[in-house]
Protein backbone atom coordinates (compact mmCIF):
# COMPACT_ATOMS: atom_id res chain seq x y z
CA UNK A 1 0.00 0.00 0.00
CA UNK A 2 1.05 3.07 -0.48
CA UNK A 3 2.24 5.38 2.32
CA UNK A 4 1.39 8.60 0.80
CA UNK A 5 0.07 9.94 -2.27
CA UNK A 6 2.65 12.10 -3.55
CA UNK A 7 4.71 8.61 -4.39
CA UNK A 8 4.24 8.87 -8.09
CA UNK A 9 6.57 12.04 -7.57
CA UNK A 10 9.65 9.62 -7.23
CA UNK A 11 8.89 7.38 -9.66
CA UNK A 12 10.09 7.36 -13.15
CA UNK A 13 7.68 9.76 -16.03
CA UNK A 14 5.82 7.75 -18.32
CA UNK A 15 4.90 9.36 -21.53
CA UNK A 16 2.98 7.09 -24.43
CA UNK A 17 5.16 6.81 -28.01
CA UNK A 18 2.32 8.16 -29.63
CA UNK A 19 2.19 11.27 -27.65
CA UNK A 20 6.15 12.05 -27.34
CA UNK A 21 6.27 14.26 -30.80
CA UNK A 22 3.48 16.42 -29.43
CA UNK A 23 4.85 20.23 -28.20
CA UNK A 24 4.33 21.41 -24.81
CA UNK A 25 2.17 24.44 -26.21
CA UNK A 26 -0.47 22.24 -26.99
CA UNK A 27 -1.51 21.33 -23.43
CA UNK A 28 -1.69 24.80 -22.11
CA UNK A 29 0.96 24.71 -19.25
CA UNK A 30 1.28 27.58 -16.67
CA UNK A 31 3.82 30.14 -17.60
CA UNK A 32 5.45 28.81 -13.96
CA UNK A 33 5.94 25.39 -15.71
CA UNK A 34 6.64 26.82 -19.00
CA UNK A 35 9.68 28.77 -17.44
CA UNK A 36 10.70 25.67 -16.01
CA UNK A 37 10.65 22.87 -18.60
CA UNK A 38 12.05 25.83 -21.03
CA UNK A 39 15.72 26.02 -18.31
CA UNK A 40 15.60 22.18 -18.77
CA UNK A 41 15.22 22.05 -22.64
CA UNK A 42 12.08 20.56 -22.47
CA UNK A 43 9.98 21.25 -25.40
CA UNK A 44 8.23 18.27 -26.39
CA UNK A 45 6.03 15.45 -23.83
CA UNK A 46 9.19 12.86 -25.04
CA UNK A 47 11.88 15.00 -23.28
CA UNK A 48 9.76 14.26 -19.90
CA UNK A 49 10.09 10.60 -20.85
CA UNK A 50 12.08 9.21 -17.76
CA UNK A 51 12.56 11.58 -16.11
CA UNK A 52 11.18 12.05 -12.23
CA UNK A 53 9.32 15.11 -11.17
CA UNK A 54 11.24 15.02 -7.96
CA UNK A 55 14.21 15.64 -10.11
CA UNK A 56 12.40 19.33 -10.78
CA UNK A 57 12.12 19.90 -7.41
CA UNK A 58 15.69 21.82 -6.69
CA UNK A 59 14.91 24.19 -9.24
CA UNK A 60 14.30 28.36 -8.46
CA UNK A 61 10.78 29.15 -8.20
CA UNK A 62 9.38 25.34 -8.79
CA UNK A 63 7.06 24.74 -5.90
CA UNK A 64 4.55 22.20 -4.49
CA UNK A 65 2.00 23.80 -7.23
CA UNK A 66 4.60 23.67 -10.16
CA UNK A 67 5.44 19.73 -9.14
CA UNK A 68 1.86 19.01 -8.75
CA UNK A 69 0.96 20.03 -12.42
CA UNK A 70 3.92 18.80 -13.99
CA UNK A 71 2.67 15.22 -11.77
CA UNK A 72 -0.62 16.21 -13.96
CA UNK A 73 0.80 16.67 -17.00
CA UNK A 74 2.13 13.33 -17.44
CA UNK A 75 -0.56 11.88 -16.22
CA UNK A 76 -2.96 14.01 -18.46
CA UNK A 77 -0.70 12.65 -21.08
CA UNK A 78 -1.15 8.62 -19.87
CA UNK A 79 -4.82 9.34 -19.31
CA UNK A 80 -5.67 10.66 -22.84
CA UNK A 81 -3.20 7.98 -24.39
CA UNK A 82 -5.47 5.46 -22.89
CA UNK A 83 -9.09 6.54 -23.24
CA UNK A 84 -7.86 7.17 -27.59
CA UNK A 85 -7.05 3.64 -27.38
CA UNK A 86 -10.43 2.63 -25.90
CA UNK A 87 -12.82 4.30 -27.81
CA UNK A 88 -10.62 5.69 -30.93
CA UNK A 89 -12.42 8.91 -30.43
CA UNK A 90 -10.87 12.24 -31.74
CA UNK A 91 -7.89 13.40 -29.16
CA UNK A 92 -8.99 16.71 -29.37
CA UNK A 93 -12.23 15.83 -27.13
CA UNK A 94 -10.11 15.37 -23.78
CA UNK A 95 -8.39 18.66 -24.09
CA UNK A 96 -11.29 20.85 -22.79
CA UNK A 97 -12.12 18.84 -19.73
CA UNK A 98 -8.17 18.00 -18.61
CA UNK A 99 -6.60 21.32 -18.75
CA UNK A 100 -4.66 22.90 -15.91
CA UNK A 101 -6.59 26.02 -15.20
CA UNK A 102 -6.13 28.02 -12.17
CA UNK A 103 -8.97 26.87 -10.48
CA UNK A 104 -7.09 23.17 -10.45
CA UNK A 105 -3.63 24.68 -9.13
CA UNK A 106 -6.02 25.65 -6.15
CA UNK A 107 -6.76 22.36 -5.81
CA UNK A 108 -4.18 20.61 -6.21
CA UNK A 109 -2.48 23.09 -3.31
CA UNK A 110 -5.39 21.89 -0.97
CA UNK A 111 -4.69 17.94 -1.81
CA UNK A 112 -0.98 18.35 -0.75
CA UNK A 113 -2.23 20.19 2.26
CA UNK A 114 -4.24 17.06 3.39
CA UNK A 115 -1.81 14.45 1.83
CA UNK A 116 -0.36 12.55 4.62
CA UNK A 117 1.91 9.29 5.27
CA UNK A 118 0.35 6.39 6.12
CA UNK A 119 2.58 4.30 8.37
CA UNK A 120 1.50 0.79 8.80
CA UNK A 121 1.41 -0.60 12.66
CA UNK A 122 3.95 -2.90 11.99
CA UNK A 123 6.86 -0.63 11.08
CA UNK A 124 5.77 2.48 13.66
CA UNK A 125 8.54 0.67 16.33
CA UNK A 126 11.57 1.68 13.67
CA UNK A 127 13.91 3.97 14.97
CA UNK A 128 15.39 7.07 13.03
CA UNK A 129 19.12 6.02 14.49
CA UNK A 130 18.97 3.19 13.37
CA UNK A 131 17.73 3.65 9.67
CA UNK A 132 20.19 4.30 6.59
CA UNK A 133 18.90 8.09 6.20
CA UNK A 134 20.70 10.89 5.15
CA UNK A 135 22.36 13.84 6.97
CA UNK A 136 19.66 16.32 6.05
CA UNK A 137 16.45 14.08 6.93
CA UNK A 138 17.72 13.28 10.08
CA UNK A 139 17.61 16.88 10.92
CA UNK A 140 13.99 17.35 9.64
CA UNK A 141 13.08 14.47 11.84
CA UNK A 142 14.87 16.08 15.11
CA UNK A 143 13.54 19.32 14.08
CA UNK A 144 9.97 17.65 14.54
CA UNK A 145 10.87 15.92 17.24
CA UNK A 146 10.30 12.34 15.64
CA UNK A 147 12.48 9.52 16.84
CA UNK A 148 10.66 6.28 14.68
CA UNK A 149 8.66 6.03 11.74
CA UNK A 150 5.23 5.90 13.93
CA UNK A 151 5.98 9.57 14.50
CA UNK A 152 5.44 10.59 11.00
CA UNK A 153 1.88 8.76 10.78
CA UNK A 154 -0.24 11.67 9.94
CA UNK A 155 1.68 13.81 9.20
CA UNK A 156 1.41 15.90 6.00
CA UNK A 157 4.39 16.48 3.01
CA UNK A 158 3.32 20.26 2.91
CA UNK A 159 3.64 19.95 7.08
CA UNK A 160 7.23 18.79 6.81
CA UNK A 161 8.34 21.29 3.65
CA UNK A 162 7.89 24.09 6.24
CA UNK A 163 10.95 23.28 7.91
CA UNK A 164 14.24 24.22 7.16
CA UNK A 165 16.22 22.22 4.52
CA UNK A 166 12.86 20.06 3.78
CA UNK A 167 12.46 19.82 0.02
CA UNK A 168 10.60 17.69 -2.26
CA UNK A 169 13.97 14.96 -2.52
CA UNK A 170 13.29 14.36 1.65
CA UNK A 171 9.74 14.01 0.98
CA UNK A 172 10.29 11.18 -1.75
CA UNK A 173 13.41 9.75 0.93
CA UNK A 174 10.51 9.31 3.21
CA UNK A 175 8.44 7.58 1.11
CA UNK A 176 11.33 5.19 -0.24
CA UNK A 177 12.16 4.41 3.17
CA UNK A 178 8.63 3.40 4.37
CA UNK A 179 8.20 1.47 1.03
CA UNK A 180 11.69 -0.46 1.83
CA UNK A 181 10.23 -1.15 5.94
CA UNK A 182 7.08 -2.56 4.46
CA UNK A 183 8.58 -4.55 1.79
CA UNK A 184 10.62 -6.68 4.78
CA UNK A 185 14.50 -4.90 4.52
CA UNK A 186 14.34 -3.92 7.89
CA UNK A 187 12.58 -6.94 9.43
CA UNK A 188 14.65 -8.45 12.55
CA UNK A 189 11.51 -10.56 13.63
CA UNK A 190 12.88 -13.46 10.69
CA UNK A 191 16.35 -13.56 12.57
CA UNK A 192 17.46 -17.75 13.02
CA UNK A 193 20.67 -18.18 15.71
CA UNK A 194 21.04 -21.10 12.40
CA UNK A 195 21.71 -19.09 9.64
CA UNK A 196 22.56 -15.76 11.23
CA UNK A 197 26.18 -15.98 9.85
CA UNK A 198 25.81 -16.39 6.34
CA UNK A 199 22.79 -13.50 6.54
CA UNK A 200 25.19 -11.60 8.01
CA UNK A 201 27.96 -11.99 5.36
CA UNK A 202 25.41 -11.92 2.70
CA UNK A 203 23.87 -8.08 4.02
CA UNK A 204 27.59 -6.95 4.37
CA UNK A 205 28.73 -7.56 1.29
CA UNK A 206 25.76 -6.43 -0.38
CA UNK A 207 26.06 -3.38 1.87
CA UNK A 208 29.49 -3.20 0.60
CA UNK A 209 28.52 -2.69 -2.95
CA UNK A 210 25.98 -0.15 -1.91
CA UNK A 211 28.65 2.14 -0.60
CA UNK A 212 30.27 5.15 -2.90
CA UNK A 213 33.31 3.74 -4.69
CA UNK A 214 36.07 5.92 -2.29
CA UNK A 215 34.31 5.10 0.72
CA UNK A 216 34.55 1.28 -0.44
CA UNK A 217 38.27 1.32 -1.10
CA UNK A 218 39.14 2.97 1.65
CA UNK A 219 37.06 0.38 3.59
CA UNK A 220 38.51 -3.00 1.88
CA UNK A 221 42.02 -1.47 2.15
CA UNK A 222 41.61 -1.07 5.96
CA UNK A 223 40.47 -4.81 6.33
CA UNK A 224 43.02 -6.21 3.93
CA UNK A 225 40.02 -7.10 1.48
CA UNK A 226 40.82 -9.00 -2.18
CA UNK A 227 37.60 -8.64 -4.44
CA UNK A 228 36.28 -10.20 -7.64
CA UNK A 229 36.64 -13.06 -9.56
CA UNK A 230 39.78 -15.69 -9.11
CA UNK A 231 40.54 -15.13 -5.83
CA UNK A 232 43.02 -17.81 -4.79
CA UNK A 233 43.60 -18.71 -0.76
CA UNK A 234 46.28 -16.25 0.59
CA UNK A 235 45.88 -13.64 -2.29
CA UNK A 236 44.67 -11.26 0.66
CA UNK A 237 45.76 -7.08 0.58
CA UNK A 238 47.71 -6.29 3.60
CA UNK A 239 45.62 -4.09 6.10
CA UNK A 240 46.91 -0.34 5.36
CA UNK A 241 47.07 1.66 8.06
CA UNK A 242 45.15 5.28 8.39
CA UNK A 243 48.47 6.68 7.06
CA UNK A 244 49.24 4.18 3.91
CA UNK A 245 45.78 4.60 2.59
CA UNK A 246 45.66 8.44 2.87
CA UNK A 247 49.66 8.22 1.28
CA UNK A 248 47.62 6.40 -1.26
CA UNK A 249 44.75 8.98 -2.17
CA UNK A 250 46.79 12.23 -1.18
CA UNK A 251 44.50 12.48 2.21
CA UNK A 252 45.62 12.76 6.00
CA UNK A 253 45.51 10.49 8.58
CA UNK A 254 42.75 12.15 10.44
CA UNK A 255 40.36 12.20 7.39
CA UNK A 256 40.96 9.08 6.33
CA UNK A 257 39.82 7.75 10.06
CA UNK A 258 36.99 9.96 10.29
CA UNK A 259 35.52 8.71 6.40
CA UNK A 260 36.08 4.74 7.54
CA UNK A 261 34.04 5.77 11.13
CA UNK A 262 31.20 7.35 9.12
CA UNK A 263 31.58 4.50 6.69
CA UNK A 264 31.16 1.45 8.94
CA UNK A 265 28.43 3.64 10.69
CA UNK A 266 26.63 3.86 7.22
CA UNK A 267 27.67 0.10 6.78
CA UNK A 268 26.24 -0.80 10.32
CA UNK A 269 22.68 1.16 8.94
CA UNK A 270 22.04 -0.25 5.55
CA UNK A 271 19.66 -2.72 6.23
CA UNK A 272 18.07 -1.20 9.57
CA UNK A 273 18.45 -2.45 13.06
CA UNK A 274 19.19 -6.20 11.30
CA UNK A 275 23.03 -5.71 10.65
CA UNK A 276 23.31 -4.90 14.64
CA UNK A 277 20.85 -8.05 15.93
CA UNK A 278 22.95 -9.92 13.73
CA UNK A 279 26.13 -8.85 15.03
CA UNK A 280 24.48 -9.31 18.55
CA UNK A 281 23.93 -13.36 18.06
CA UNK A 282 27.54 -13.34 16.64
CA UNK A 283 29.14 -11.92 19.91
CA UNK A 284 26.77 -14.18 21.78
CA UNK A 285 28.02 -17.31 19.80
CA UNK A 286 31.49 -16.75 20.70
CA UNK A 287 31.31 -15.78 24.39
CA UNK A 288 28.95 -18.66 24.66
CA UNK A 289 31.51 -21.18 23.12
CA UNK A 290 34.01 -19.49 24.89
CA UNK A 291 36.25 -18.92 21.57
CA UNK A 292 37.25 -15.97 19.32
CA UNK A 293 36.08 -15.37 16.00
CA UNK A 294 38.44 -17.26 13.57
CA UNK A 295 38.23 -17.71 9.35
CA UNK A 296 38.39 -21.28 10.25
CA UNK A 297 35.61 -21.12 12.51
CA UNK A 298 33.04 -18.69 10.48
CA UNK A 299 33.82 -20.91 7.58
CA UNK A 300 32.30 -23.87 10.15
CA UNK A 301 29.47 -21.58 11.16
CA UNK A 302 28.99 -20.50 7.47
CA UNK A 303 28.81 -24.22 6.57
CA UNK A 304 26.85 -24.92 8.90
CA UNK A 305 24.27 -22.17 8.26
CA UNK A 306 24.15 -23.86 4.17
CA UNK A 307 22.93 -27.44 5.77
CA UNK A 308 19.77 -25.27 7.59
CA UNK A 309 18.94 -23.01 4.45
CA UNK A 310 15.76 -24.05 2.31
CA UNK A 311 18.57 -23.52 -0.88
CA UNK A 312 20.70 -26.10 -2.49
CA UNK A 313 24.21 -25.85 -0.81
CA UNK A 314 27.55 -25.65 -3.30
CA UNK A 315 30.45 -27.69 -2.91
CA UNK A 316 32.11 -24.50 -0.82
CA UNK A 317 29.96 -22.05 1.16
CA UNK A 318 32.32 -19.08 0.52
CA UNK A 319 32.49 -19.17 -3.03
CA UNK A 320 29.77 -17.25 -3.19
CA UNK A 321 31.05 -14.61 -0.91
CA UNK A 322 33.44 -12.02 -2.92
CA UNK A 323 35.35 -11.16 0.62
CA UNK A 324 37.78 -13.77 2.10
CA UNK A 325 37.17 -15.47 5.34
CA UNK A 326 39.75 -13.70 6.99
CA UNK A 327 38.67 -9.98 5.29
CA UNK A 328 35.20 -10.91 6.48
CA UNK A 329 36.21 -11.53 10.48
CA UNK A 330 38.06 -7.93 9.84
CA UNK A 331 35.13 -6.26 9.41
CA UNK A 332 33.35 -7.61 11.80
CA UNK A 333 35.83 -6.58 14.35
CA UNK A 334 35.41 -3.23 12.65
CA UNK A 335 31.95 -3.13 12.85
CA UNK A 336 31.83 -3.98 16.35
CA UNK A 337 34.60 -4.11 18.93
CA UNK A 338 32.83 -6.11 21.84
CA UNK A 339 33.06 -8.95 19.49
CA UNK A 340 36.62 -10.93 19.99
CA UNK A 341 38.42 -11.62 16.80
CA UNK A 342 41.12 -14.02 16.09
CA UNK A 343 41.61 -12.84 11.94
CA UNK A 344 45.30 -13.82 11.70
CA UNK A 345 44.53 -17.15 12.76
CA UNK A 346 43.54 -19.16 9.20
CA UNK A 347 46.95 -20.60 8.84
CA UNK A 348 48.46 -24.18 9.25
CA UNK A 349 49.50 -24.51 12.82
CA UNK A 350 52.79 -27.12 14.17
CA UNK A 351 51.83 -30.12 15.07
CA UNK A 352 52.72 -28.98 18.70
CA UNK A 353 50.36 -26.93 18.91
CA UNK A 354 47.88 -27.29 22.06
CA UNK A 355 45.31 -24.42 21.65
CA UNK A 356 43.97 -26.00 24.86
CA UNK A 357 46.66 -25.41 27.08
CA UNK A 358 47.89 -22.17 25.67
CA UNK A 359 44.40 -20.71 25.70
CA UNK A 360 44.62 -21.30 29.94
CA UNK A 361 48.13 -20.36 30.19
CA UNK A 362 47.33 -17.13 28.57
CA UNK A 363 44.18 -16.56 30.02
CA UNK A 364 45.59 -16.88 33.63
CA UNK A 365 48.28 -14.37 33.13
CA UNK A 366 45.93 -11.71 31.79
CA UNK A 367 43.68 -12.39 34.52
CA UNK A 368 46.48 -11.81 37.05
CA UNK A 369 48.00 -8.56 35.19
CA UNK A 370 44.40 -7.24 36.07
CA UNK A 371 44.31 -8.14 39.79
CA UNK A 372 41.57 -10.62 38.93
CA UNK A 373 38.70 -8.35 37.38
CA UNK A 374 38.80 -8.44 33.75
CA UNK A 375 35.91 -8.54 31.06
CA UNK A 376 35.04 -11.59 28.92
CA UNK A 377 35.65 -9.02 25.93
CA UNK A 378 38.56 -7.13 27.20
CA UNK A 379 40.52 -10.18 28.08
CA UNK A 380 39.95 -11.47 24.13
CA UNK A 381 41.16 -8.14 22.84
CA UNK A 382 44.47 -9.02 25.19
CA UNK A 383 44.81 -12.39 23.21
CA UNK A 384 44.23 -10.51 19.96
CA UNK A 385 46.60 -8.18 20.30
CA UNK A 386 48.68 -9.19 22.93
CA UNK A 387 51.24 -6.16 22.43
């Protein structure tokens, strides 16, 4: 269902082929419009073809009024296309009775007035903070005084444009982002302790490929990240530091950390509060086990997760995952530092080796460095990085 009215504003124009030649004289625009379609180019109903009339919505002196009849234009356009094609009357007979007059940009003020968004019951709970939304709406909604989605029910677009720094391309975030809450993206209820690793690698990496292209490589050369086809075992980046990246892209130290801390915080947000539940039965896993994070041992859970999913498994979990094991326990440690990581781990150990014995050994003398009181979490990050 849709949330509000105004959606169509968002969506791409749809102009019929047999109506694209015709010139924008012919359907009597305002001289508002006119001016506008004229700094655009637009002379003919094909140049609105694909475009959005949100896209208008930046523009000097093109108003709620302005959008609303260029939102009637087109579909003034669709609706005379169609009732042609019905009857095969003459096209000329729609043109008196569909006209934008002045008496219908009073109107169509009025309908925006009492426009409102719908939210459905089921969504209201969703926090702003923890929604991917940008800088600019999450001021409208503090300015308001919202803090989840239930806050907006009722309220109307021509409400919200009052504010400051509310335009038409906040309105149609809005609607996107109750249309992505009701289609399921930000559902946590579906969560399974089964298969919460490979959702979680599956949301990241998707997340990944959501992010700008800078923000991306700066992210996958902080976690020592090889992408794309042919990756062989091993062929891992080293982890740059804040300084070798910025080296890398002519940037300081200091901006490089503060674009990877807005980055992971974008990265945490893409898909809602599920990224962070998921993260949450993660850290629970391995303080329940009693273990770090290891490749070897997300490559168990991700195996694992395969023999509960409803899909056909492949011969090897990971290979379709674009991030190695050991880039993938990276950026989980990145993306939350409560959870301990072992990512320097996947490699073959002596024969020697008692992980048993050493894990006690070690554990006793960090417990006695700290007279005895010492977090689950803390003392992990001591075997992680035991300098």
């Amino acid at each position: 269902m849709p949330a509000l009215a105004l959606h169509s504003f968002s969506k791409p124009i749809e102009i019929p082929v047999g109506l694209r030649n015709q010139p924008l004289d012919a359907w009597q625009t305002s001289a508002r419009l006119s001016t506008v379609l004229e700094r655009f180019g637009i002379h003919v109903l094909g140049d609105l073809h694909g475009r959005k009339v949100v896209d208008f919505a930046w523009e000097k002196n093109c108003g709620p009024k302005t959008l609303y009849e260029l939102d009637l234009l087109a579909r003034r356009a669709r609706f005379r296309n169609g009732t042609a094609s019905r009857n095969g009357h003459r096209r000329d007979y729609i043109d008196a009775s569909h006209d934008f007059t002045a008496t219908d940009s009073e109107g169509a003020t009025a309908k925006i007035r009492k426009e409102s968004f719908v939210i459905p019951e089921s969504i209201c709970h969703l926090a702003f903070n923890e929604l991917p939304i940008t800088t600019r709406l999450g001021n409208v909604v503090r300015s308001i005084g919202a803090r989840n989605l239930g806050d907006l029910n009722g309220r109307s677009a021509f409400e919200l444009l009052q504010y400051k720094a509310c335009g038409w391309g906040t309105i149609s975030e809005i609607q996107q982002l109750i249309e992505r809450a009701i289609s399921g993206e930000f559902d946590v209820a579906q969560i399974e302790e089964a298969t919460a690793t490979a959702e979680l690698l599956n949301l990241l990496e998707q997340g990944l490929a959501k992010l700008p292209l800078r923000e991306r490589q700066f992210l996958l050369a902080r976690i020592g990240a090889q992408t794309g086809t042919g990756r062989s075992p091993g062929a891992d980046l080293l982890c740059l530091t804040y300084a070798e990246i910025g080296r890398r892209y002519g940037l300081t130290r200091a901006r490089i950390h503060k674009v990877l801390v807005n980055t992971l915080d974008s990265l945490r947000r893409t898909w809602g509060p599920r990224v962070p539940r998921l993260l949450e039965v993660l850290k629970w896993r391995c303080l329940s086990a009693t273990c770090p994070l290891t490749p070897q041992l997300l490559e168990k859970w991700v195996g694992s997760s395969a023999a509960f999913s409803s899909r056909p498994a492949t011969g090897d979990c990971f290979n379709s995952f674009r991030l190695s094991t050991e880039a993938h326990v990276r950026l989980i440690a990145a993306l939350d530092k409560s959870i301990p990581c072992w990512p320097e781990t996947n490699h073959k150990l002596p024969r020697s080796y008692d992980p048993v014995g050493q894990f006690d050994l070690t554990l006793a003398r960090i417990v006695r460095e700290a007279g005895g009181q010492i977090t689950v979490a803390e003392a992990y990050r001591r075997f992680s990085h035991p300098g």
